[in-house]
Protein backbone atom coordinates (compact mmCIF):
# COMPACT_ATOMS: atom_id res chain seq x y z
CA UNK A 1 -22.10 13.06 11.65
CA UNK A 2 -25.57 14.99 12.17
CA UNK A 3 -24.82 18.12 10.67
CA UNK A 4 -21.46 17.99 9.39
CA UNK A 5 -21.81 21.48 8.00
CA UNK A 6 -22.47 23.25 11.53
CA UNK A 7 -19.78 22.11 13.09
CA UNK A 8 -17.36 22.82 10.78
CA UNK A 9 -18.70 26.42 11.16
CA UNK A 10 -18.69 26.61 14.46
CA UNK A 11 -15.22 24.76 14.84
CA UNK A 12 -14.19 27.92 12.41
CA UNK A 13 -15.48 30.27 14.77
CA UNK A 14 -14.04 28.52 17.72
CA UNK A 15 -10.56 28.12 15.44
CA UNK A 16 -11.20 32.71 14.75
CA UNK A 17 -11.21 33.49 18.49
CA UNK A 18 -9.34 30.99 19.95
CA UNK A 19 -6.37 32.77 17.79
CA UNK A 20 -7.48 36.28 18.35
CA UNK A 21 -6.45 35.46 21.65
CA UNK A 22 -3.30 33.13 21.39
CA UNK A 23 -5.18 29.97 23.05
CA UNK A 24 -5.41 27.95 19.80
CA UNK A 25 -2.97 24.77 21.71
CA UNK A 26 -5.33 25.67 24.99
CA UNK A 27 -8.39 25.01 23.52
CA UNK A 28 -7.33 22.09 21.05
CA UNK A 29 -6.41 19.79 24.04
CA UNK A 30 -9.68 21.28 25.84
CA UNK A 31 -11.71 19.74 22.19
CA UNK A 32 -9.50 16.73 22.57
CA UNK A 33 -10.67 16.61 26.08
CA UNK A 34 -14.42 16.77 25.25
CA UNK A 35 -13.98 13.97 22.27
CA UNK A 36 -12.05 12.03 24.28
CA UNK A 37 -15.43 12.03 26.56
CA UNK A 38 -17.87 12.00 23.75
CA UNK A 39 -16.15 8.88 22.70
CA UNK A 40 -15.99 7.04 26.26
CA UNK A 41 -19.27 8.17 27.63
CA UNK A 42 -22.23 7.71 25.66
CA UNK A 43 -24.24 8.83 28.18
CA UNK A 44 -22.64 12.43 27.69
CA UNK A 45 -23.89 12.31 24.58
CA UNK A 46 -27.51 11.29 25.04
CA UNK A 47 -27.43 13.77 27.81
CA UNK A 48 -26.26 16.90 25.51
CA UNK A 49 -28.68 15.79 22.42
CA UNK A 50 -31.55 15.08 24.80
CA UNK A 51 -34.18 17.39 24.39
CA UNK A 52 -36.13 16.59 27.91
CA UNK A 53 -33.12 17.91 29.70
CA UNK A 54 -33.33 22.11 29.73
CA UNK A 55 -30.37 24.08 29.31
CA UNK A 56 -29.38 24.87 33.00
CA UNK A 57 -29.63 21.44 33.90
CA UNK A 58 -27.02 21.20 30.90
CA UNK A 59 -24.72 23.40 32.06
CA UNK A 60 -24.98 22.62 35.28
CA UNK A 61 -23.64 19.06 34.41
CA UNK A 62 -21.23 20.44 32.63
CA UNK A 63 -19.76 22.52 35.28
CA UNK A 64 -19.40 19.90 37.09
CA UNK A 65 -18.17 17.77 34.60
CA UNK A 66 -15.26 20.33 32.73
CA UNK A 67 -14.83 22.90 35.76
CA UNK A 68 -11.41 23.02 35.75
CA UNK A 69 -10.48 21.15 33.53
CA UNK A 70 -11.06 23.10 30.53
CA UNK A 71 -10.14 27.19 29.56
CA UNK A 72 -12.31 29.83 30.19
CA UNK A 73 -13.11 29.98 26.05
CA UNK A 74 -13.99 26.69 26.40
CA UNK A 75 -16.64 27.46 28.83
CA UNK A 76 -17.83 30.18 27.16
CA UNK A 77 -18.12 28.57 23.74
CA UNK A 78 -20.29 25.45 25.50
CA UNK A 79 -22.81 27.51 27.12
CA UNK A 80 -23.18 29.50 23.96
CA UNK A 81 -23.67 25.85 22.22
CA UNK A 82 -26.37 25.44 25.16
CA UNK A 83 -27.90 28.71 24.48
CA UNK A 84 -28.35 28.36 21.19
CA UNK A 85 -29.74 24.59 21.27
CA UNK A 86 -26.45 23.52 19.52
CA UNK A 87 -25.35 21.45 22.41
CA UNK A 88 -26.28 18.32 20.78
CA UNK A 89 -23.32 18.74 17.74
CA UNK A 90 -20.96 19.33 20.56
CA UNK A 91 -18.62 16.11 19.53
CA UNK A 92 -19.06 16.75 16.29
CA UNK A 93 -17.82 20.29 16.94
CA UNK A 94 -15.12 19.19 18.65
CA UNK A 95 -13.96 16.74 15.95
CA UNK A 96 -14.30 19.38 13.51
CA UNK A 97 -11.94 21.52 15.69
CA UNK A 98 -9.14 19.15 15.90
CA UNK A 99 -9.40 18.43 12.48
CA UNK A 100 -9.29 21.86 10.99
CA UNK A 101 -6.25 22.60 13.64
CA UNK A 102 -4.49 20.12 11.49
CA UNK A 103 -5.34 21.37 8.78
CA UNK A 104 -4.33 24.76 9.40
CA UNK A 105 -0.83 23.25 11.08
CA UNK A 106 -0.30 21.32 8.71
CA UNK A 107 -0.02 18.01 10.20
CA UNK A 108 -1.05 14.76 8.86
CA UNK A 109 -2.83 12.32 10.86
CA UNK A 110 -1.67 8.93 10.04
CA UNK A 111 -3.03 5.79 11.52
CA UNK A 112 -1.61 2.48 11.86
CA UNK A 113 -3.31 -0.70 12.48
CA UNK A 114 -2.04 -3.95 13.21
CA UNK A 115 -2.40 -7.79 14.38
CA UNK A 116 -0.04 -7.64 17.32
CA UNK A 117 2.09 -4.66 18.91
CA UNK A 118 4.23 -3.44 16.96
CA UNK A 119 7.79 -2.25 18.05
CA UNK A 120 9.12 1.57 18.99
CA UNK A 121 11.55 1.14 15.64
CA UNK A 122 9.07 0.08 13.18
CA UNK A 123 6.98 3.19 13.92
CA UNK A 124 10.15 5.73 13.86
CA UNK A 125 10.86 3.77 10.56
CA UNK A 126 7.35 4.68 9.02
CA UNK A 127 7.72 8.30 11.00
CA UNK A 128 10.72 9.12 8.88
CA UNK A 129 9.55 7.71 5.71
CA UNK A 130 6.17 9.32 5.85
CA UNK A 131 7.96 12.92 6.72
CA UNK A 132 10.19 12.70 3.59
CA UNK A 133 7.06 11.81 1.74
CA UNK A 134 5.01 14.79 2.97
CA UNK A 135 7.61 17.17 3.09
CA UNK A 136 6.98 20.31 5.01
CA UNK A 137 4.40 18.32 6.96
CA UNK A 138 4.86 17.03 10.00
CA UNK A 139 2.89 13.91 11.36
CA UNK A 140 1.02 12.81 13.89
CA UNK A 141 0.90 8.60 14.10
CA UNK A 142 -1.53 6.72 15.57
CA UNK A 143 -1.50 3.12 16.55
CA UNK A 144 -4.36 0.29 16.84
CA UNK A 145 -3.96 -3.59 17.18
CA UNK A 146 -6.53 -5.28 15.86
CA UNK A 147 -6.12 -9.16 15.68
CA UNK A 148 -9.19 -9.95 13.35
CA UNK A 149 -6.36 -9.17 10.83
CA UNK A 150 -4.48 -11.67 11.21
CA UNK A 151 -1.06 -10.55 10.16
CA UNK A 152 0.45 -7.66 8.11
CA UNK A 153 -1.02 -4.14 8.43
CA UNK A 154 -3.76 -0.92 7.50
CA UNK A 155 -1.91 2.05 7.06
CA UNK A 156 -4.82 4.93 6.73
CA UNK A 157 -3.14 8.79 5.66
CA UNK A 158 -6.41 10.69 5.23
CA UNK A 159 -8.26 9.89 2.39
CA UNK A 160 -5.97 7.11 0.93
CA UNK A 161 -5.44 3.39 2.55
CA UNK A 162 -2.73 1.12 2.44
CA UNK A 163 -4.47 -2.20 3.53
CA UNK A 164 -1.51 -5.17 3.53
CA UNK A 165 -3.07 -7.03 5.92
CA UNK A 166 -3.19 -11.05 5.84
CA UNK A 167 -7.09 -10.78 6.25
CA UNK A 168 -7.56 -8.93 2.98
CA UNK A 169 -5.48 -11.09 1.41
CA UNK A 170 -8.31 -14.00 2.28
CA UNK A 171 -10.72 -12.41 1.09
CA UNK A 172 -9.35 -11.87 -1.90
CA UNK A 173 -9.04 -15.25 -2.53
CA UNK A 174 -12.46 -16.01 -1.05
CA UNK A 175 -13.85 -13.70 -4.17
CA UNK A 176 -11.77 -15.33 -6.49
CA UNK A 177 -12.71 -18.69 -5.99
CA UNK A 178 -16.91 -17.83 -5.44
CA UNK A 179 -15.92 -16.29 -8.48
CA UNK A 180 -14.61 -19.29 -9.83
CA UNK A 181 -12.86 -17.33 -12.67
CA UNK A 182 -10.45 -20.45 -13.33
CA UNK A 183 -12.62 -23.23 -13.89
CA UNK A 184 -14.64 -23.66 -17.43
CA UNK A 185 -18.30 -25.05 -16.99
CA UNK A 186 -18.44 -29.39 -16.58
């Protein structure tokens, strides 16, 4: 993150107003929207933090980008961004949004990463057991395959990891054996 610090601020504000007027779900799926974008389109993000572009070249592109797609306090909020030269911390902004809507919901993001698909059960399996572990939580799962792991599984909960995956496991016993912590000098 650039400035990690404004956008939690102005994800606050956003978060403030956005409940003063009873669009908090409105404008979470209209943050999720813009990250989605941020995230697919690098270009929209060189664009916003690009100084050589003025602002109503900026919001012209974004008109034509979000226009009806997003809320009117959506809007509103990103040509206040533009404005005020903030424009550039927009993803940013809108990660900080989502995350302090989960925050203030209560819902844990959990995300689960494995070597191959994994099936419907398995994930209403760990659903359930993660629920009775964070009670009065609810959760939100996520799922990634990633087959550089070979086998097994990453189980990230916030701050803490689970990592029983098949590729950690090598290296583990790559380190032990550069190590060579079971062989006396010849």
């Amino acid at each position: 993150m650039l400035n990690p610090r404004l956008a939690s601020r102005y994800a606050k504000s956003l978060i403030d107003i956005a409940a003063e007027q009873n669009s908090l779900e409105e404008t979470l799926k209209d943050m999720q929207l813009i990250d989605a974008i941020s995230k697919q389109n690098k270009d929209f993000v060189l664009m916003m933090r690009s100084p050589v572009i003025k602002a109503d070249k900026k919001n012209a592109i974004i008109d034509a980008v979000l226009n009806g797609k997003v809320g009117v306090l959506t809007q509103q909020f990103i040509k206040l961004l533009i404005s005020k030269g903030r424009e550039q911390n927009i993803d940013e902004i809108a990660q900080s949004y989502i995350q302090q809507y989960r925050e203030s919901k209560k819902i844990r993001m959990v995300r689960l990463t494995t070597a191959s698909p994994v099936d419907s059960t398995v994930i209403d399996t760990l659903k359930s057991k993660l629920k009775a572990a964070y009670t009065g939580d609810s959760v939100e799962f996520e799922t990634k395959v990633d087959p550089a792991l070979l086998g097994g599984f990453i189980l990230d909960m916030g701050d803490r990891q689970l990592d029983a995956s098949i590729q950690r496991d090598l290296n583990d016993i790559k380190k032990q054996f550069t190590k060579n912590l079971y062989v006396s000098r010849f």
